[in-house]
C-alpha atoms as a PDB file:
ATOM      1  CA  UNK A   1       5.218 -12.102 -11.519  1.00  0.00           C
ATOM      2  CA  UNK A   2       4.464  -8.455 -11.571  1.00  0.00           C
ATOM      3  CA  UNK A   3       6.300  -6.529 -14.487  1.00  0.00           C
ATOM      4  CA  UNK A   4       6.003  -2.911 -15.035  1.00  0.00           C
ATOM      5  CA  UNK A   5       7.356  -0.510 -17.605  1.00  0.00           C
ATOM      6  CA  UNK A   6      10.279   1.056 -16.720  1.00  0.00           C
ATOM      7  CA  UNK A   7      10.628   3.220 -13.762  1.00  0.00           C
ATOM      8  CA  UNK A   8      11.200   6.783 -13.410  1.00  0.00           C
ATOM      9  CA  UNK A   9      14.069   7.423 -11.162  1.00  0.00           C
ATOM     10  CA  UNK A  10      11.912  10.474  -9.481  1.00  0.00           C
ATOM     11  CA  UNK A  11      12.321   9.557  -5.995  1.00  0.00           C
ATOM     12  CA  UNK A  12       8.405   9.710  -4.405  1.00  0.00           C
ATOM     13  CA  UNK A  13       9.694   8.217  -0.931  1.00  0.00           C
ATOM     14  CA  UNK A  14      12.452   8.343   1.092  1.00  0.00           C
ATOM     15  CA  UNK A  15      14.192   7.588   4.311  1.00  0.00           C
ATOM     16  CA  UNK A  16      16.788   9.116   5.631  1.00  0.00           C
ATOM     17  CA  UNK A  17      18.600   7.438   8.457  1.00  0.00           C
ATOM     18  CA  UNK A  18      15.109   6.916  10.342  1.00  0.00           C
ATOM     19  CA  UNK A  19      14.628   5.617  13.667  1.00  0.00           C
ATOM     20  CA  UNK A  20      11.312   5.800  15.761  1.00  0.00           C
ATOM     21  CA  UNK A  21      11.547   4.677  19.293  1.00  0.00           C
ATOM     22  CA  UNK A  22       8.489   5.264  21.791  1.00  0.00           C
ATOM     23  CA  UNK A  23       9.029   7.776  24.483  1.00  0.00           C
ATOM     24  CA  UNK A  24       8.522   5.468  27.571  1.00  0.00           C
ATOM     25  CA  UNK A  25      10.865   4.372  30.129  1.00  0.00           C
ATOM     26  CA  UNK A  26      13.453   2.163  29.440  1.00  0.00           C
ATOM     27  CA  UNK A  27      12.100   3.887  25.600  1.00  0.00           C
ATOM     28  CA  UNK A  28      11.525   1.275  23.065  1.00  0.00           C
ATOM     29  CA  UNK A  29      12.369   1.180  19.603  1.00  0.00           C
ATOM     30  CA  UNK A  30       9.958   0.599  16.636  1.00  0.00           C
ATOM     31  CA  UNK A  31      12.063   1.117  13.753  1.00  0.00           C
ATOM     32  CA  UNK A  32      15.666   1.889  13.571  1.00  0.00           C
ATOM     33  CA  UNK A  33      18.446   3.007  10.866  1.00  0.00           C
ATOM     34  CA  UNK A  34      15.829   2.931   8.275  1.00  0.00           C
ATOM     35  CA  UNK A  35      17.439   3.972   4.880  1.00  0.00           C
ATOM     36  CA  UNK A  36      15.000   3.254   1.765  1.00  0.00           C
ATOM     37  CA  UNK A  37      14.318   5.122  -1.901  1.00  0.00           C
ATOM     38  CA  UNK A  38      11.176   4.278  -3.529  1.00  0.00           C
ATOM     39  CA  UNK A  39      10.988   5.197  -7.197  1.00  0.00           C
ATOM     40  CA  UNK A  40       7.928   6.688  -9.162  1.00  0.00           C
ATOM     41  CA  UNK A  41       5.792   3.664 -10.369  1.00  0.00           C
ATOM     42  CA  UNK A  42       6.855   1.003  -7.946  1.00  0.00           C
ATOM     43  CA  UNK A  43       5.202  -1.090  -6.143  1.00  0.00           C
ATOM     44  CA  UNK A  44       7.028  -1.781  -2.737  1.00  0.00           C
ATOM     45  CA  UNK A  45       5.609  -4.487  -0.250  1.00  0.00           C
ATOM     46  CA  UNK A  46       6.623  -4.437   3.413  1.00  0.00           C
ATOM     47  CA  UNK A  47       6.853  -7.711   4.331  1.00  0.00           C
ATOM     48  CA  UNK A  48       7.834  -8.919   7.708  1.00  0.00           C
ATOM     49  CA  UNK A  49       6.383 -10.660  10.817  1.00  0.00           C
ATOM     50  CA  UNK A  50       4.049  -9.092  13.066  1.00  0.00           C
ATOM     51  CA  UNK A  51       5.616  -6.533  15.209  1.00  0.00           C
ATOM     52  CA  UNK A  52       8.502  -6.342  12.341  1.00  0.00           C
ATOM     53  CA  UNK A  53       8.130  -2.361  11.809  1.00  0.00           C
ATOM     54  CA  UNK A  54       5.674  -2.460   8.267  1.00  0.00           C
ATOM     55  CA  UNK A  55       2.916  -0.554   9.567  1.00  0.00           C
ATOM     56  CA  UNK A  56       5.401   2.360  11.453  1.00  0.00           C
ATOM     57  CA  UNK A  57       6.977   2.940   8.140  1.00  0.00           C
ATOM     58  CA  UNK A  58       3.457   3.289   6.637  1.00  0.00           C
ATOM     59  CA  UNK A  59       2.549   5.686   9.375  1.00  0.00           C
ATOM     60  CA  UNK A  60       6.055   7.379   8.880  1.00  0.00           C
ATOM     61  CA  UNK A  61       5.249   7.894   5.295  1.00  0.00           C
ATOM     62  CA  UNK A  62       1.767   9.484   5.703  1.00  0.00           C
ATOM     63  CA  UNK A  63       2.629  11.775   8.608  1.00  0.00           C
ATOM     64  CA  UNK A  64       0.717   9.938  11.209  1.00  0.00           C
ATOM     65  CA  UNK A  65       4.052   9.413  13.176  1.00  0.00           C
ATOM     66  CA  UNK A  66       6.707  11.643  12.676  1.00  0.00           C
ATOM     67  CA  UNK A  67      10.588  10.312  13.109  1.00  0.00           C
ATOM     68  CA  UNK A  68      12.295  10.705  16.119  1.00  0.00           C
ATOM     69  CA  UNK A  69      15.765  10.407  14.115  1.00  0.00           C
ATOM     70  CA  UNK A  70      16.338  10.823  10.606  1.00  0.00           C
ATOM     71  CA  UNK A  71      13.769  12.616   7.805  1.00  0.00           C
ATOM     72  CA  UNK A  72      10.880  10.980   5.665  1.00  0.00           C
ATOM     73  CA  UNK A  73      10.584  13.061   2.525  1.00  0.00           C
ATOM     74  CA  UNK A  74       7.648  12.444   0.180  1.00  0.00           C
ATOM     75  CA  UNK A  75       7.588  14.120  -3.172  1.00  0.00           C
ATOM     76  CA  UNK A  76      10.953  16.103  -1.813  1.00  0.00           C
ATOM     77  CA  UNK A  77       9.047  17.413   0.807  1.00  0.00           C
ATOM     78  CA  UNK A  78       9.773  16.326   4.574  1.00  0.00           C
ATOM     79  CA  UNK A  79       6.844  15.211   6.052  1.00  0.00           C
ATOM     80  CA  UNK A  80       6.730  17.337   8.644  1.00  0.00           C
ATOM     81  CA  UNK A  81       6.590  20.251   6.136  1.00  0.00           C
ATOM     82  CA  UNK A  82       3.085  18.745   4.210  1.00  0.00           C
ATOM     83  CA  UNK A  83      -0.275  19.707   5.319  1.00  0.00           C
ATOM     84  CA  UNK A  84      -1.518  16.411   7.140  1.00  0.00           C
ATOM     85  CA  UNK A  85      -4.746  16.146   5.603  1.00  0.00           C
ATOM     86  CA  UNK A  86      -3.874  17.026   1.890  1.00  0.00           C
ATOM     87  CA  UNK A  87      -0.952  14.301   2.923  1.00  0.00           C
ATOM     88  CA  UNK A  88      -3.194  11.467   3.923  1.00  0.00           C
ATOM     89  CA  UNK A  89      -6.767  12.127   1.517  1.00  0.00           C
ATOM     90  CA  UNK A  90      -5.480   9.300  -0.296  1.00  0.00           C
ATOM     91  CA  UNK A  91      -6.515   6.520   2.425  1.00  0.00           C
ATOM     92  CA  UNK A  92      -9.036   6.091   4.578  1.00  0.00           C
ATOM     93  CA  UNK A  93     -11.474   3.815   5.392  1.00  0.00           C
ATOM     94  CA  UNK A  94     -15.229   3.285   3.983  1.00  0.00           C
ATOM     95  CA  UNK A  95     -18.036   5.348   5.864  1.00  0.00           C
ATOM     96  CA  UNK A  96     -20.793   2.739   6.739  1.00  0.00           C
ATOM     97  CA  UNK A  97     -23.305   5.527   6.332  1.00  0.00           C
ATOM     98  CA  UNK A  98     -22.563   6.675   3.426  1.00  0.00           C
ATOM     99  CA  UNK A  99     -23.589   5.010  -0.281  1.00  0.00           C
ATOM    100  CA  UNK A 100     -20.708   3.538  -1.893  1.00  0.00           C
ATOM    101  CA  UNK A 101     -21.197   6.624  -4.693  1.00  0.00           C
ATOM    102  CA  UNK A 102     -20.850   9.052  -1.616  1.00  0.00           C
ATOM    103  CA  UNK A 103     -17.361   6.715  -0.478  1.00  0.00           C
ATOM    104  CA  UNK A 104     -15.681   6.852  -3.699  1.00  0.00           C
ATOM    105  CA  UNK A 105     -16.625  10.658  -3.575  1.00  0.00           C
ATOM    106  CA  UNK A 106     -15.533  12.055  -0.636  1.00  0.00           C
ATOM    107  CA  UNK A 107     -11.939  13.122  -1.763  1.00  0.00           C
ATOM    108  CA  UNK A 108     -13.342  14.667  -5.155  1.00  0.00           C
ATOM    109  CA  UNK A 109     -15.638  16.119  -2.925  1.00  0.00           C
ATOM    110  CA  UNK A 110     -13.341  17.419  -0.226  1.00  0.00           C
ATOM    111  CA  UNK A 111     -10.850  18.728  -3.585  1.00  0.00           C
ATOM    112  CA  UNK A 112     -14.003  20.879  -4.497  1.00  0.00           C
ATOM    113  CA  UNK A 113     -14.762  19.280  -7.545  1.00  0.00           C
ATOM    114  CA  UNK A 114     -18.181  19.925  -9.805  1.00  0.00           C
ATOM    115  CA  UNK A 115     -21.019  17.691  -9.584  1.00  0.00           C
ATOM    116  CA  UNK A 116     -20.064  16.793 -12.894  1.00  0.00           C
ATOM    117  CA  UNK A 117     -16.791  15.470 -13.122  1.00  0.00           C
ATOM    118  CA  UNK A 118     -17.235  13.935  -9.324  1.00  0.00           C
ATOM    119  CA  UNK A 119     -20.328  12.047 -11.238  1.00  0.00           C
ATOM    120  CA  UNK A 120     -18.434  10.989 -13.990  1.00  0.00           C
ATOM    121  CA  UNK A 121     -15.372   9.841 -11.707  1.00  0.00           C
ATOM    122  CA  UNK A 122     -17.575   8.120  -9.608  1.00  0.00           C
ATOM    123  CA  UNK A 123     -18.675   6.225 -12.867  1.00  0.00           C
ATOM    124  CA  UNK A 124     -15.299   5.660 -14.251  1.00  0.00           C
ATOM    125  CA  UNK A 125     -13.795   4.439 -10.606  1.00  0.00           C
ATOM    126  CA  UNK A 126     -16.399   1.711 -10.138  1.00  0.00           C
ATOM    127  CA  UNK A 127     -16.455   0.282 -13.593  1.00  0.00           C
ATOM    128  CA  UNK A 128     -12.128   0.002 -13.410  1.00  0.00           C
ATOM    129  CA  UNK A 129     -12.483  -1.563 -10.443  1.00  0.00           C
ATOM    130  CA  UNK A 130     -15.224  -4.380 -11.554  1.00  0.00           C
ATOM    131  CA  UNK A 131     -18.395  -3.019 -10.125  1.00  0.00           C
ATOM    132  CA  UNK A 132     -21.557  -2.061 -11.933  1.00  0.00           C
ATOM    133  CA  UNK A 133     -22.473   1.749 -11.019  1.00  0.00           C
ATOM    134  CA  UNK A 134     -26.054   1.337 -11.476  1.00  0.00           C
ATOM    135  CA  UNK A 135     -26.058  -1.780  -9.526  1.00  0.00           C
ATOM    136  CA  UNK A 136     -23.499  -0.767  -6.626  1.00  0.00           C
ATOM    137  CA  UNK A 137     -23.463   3.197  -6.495  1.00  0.00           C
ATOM    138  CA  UNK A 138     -26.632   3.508  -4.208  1.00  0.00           C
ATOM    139  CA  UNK A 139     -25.752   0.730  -2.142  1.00  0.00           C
ATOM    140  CA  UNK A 140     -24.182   1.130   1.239  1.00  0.00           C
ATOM    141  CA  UNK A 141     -20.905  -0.837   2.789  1.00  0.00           C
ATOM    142  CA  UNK A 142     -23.221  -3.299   4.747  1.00  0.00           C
ATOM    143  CA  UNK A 143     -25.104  -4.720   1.413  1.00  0.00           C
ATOM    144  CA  UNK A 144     -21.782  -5.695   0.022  1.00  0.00           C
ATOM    145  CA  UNK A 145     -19.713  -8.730   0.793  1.00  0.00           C
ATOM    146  CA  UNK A 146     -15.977  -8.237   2.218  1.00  0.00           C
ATOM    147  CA  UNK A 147     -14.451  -8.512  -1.463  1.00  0.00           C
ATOM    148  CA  UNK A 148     -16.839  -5.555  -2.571  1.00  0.00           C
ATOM    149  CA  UNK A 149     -16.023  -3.807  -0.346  1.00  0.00           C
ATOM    150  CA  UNK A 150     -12.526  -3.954  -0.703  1.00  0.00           C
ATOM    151  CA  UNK A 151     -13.388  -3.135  -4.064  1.00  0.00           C
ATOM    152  CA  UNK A 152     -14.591   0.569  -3.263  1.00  0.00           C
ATOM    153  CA  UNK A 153     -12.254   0.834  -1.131  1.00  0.00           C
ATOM    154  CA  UNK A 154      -9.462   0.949  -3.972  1.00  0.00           C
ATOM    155  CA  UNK A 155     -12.052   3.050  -6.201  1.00  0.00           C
ATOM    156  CA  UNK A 156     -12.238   5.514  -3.392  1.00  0.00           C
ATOM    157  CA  UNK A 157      -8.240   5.848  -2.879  1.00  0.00           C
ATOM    158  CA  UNK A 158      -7.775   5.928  -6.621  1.00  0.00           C
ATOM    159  CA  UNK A 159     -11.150   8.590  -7.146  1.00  0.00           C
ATOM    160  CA  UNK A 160      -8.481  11.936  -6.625  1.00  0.00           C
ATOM    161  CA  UNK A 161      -5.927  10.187  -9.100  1.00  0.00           C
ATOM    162  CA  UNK A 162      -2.992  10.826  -6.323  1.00  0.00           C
ATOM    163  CA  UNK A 163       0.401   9.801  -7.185  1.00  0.00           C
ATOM    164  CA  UNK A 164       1.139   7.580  -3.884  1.00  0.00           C
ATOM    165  CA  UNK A 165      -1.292   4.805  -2.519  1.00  0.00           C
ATOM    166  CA  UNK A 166      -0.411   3.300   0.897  1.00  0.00           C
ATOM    167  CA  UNK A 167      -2.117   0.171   1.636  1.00  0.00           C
ATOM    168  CA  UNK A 168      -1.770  -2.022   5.059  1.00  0.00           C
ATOM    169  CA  UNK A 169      -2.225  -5.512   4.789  1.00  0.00           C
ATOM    170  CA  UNK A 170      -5.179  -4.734   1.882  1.00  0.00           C
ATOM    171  CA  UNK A 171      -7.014  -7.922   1.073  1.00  0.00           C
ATOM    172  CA  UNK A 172      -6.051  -9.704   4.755  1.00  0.00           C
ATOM    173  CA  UNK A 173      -9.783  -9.988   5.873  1.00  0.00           C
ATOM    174  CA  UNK A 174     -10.846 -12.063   2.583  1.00  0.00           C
ATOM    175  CA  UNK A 175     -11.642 -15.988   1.909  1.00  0.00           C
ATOM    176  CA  UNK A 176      -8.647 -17.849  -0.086  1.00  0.00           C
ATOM    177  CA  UNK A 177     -10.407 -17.548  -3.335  1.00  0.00           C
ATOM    178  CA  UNK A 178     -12.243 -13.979  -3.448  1.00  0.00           C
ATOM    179  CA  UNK A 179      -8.119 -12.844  -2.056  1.00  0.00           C
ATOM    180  CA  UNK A 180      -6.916 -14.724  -4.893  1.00  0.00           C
ATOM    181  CA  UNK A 181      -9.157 -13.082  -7.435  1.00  0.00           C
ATOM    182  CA  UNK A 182      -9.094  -9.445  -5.976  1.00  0.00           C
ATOM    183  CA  UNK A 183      -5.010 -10.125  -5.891  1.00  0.00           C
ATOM    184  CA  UNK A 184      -4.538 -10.263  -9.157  1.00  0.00           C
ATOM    185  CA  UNK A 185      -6.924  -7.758 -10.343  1.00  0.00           C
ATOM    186  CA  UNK A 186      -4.524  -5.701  -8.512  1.00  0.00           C
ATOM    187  CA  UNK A 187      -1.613  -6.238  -9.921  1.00  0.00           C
ATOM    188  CA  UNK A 188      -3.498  -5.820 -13.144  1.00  0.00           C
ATOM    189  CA  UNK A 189      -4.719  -2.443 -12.229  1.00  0.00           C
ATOM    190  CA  UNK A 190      -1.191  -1.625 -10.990  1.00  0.00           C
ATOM    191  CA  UNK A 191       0.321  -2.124 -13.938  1.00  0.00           C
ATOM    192  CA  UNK A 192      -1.881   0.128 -16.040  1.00  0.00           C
ATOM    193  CA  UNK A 193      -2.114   2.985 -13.387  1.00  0.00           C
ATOM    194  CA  UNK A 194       1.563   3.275 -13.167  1.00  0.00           C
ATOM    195  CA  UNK A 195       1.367   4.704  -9.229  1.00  0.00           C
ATOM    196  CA  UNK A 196       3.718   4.413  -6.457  1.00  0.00           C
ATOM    197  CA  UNK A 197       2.286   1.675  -4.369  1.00  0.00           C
ATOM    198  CA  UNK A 198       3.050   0.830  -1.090  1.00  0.00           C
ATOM    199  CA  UNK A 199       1.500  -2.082   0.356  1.00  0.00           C
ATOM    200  CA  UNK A 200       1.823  -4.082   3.611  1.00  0.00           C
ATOM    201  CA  UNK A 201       1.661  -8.036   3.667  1.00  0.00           C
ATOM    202  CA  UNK A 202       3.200 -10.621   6.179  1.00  0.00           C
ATOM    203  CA  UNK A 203       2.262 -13.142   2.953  1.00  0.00           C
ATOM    204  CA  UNK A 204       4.865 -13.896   1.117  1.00  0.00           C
ATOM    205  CA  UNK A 205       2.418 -15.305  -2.311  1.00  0.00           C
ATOM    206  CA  UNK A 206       0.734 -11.663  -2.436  1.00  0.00           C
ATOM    207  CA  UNK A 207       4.926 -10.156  -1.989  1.00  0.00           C
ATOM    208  CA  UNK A 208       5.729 -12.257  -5.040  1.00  0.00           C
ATOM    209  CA  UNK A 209       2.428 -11.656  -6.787  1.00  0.00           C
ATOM    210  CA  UNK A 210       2.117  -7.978  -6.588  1.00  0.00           C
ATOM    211  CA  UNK A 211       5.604  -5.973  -6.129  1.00  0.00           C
ATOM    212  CA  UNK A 212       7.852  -4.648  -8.070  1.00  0.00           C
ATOM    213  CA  UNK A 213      10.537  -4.669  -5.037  1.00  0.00           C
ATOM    214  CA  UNK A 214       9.835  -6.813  -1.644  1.00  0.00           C
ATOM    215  CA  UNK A 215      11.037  -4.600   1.204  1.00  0.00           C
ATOM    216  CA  UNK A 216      11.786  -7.532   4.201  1.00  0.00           C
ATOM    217  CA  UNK A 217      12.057  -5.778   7.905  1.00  0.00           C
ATOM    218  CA  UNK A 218      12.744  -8.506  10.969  1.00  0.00           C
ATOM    219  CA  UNK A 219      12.662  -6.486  14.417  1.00  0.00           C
ATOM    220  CA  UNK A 220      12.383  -2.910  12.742  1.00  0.00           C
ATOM    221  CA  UNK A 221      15.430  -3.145  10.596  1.00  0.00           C
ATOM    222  CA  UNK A 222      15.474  -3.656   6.666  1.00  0.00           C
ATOM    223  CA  UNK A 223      17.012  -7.423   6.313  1.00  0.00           C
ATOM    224  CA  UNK A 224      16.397  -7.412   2.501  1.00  0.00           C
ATOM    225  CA  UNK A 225      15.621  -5.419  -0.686  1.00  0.00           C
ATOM    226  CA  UNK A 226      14.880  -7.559  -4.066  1.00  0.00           C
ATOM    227  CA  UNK A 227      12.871  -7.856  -6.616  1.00  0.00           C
ATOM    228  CA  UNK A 228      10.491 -11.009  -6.442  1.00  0.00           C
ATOM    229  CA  UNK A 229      12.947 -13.152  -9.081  1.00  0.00           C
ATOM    230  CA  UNK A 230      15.849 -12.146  -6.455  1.00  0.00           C
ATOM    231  CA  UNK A 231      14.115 -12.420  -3.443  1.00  0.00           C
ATOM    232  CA  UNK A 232      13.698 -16.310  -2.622  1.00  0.00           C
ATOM    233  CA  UNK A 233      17.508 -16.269  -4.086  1.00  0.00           C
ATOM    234  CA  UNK A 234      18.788 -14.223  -0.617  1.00  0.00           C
ATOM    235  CA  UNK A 235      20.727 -16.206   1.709  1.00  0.00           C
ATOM    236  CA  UNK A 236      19.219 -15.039   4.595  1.00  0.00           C
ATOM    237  CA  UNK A 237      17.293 -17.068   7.724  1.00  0.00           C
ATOM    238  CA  UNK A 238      14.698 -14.369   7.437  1.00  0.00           C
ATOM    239  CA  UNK A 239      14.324 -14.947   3.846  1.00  0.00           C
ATOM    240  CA  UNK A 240      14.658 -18.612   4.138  1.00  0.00           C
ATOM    241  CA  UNK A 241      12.131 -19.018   6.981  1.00  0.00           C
ATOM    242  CA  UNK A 242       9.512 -17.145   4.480  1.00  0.00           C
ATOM    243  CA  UNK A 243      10.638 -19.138   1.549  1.00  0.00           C
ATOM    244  CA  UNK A 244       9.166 -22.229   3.585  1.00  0.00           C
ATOM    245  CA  UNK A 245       5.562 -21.052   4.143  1.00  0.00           C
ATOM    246  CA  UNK A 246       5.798 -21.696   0.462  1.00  0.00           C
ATOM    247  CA  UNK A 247       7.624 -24.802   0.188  1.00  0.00           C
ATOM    248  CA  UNK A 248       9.876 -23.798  -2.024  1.00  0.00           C
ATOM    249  CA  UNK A 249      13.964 -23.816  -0.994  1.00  0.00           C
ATOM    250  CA  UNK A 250      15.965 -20.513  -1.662  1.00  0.00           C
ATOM    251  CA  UNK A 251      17.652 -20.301  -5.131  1.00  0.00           C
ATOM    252  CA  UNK A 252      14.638 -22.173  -7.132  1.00  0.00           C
ATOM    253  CA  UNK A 253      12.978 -20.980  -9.824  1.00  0.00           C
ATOM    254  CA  UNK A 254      10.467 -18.404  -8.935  1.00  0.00           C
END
C-alpha cells in the first residue's frame, strides 16, 4: 500500500455543497451535493463506474466547468476567481510535433524561464522519471511506445514543480505489465514529491496501489471516503461490487 509522511492539514481542494447539472430540458444532473476536503500531500483517487461523476469533479477542480451550486476552492481561492490558464498549466496533453525536450518544456517555457534552468529541468525531469535525456530528449511522441510516453507526460506536468497534479484515468491505455511497472513507479515518485494528487481510475488494484484516500462516487454522489486498509472494510454494495473484480470479500486483509 501507499504510505506517505504525514499530511499537512492545508486544505489544497475543496467542495462546498457542489452540484453540476447540464442546462437542457428536463436538465440533467452530473454531480450533486458534492462535499470533499483534500489535504496538502494526498493522493485522492476517484473511483467509480463510468458515467459515476470522476471526470466532472476533475473538470470542477481545474476550472474547465464551473459549479452550478455550491463553490470549488483551490488553494483558498474559488475557482472562478483563478486565471484559467495559470489554473490548468499543470496538465495537458503531449504535442506530437514537438520533441519530447520541447513537451516537458512548454510550461517552463510559458513561466518565462532562462534557457538555462529550462535545460537543466528538462534534464532533471526525464532522468526522475526513468528516461535517458540524451537518448529520449530529441525524440518526438511517435518514436516512443505508449509507456514512454506516459512517461513524459508526468515529466512535463511535474517540469513547473506545481503543487496540484490532476490526472484522469493516467496509465488506462497501457498493456498489463508496462501499467504494472509505470504504477508503481508512481506511487514511488509520489511519495518522494509530496504533491497533492488527484487521479481518476475505475480500477480498483491502481485505487489500492496508489492513494492515500479512495474517493468512491456511484451516480454523481460520494458513496465512500477511506483509506485503502479501510476501504474493502465498507459495508456498502458499491464497495462490495468493486471488492469482487478483485476476488477478495469485504473485511479481509488488504
Amino acid at each position: 500500500m501507499n504510505t506517505k509522511p504525514p499530511l499537512s492539514p492545508i486544505k489544497t481542494i475543496e467542495f462546498r455543497d457542489v452540484s453540476f447539472h447540464i442546462n437542457v430540458i428536463p436538465s440533467r444532473v452530473i454531480v450533486s451535493g458534492i462535499s470533499l476536503e483534500i489535504l496538502h500531500g494526498e493522493t485522492i483517487v476517484l473511483l467509480g463506474r463510468s458515467g459515476s461523476g470522476k471526470t466532472t469533479l476533475l473538470r470542477l477542480m481545474n476550472g474547465m466547468l464551473f459549479p452550478s451550486e455550491g463553490k470549488v476552492l483551490v488553494q483558498g481561492r474559488s475557482t472562478a476567481a483563478w486565471d484559467p490558464i495559470r489554473l490548468r498549466r499543470g496538465m495537458g496533453c503531449l504535442f506530437p510535433h514537438f520533441t519530447v525536450a520541447e513537451n516537458v518544456a512548454l510550461i517552463p517555457t510559458l513561466e518565462n524561464w532562462d534557457a538555462s534552468r529550462t535545460a537543466a529541468r528538462i534534464q532533471e525531469m526525464l532522468q526522475l522519471v526513468g528516461l535517458d535525456p540524451r537518448e529520449f530528449a530529441h525524440r518526438r511522441p511517435r518514436e516512443l511506445s505508449g509507456g514512454q510516453r506516459q512517461r513524459v507526460g508526468v515529466a512535463r506536468a511535474l517540469a513547473a514543480d506545481p503543487p496540484i497534479l490532476l490526472m484522469d484515468e493516467p496509465f488506462g491505455a497501457l498493456d498489463p505489465v508496462t501499467r504494472a511497472e509505470l504504477q508503481r513507479e508512481f506511487s514511488t515518485l509520489a511519495h518522494r514529491l509530496g504533491k497533492t494528487i488527484v487521479l481518476v481510475t475505475h480500477d480498483l488494484r491502481e485505487a489500492l496501489l496508489l492513494a492515500s484516500r479512495i474517493v468512491l462516487l456511484e451516480a454523481g454522489r460520494i458513496i465512500a471516503s477511506a483509506t485503502p486498509q479501510e476501504f474493502l472494510r465498507l459495508d456498502h454494495p458499491e464497495v462490495r461490487a468493486f471488492a469482487s473484480s478483485l476476488a477478495i470479500a469485504p473485511g479481509a486483509p488488504v
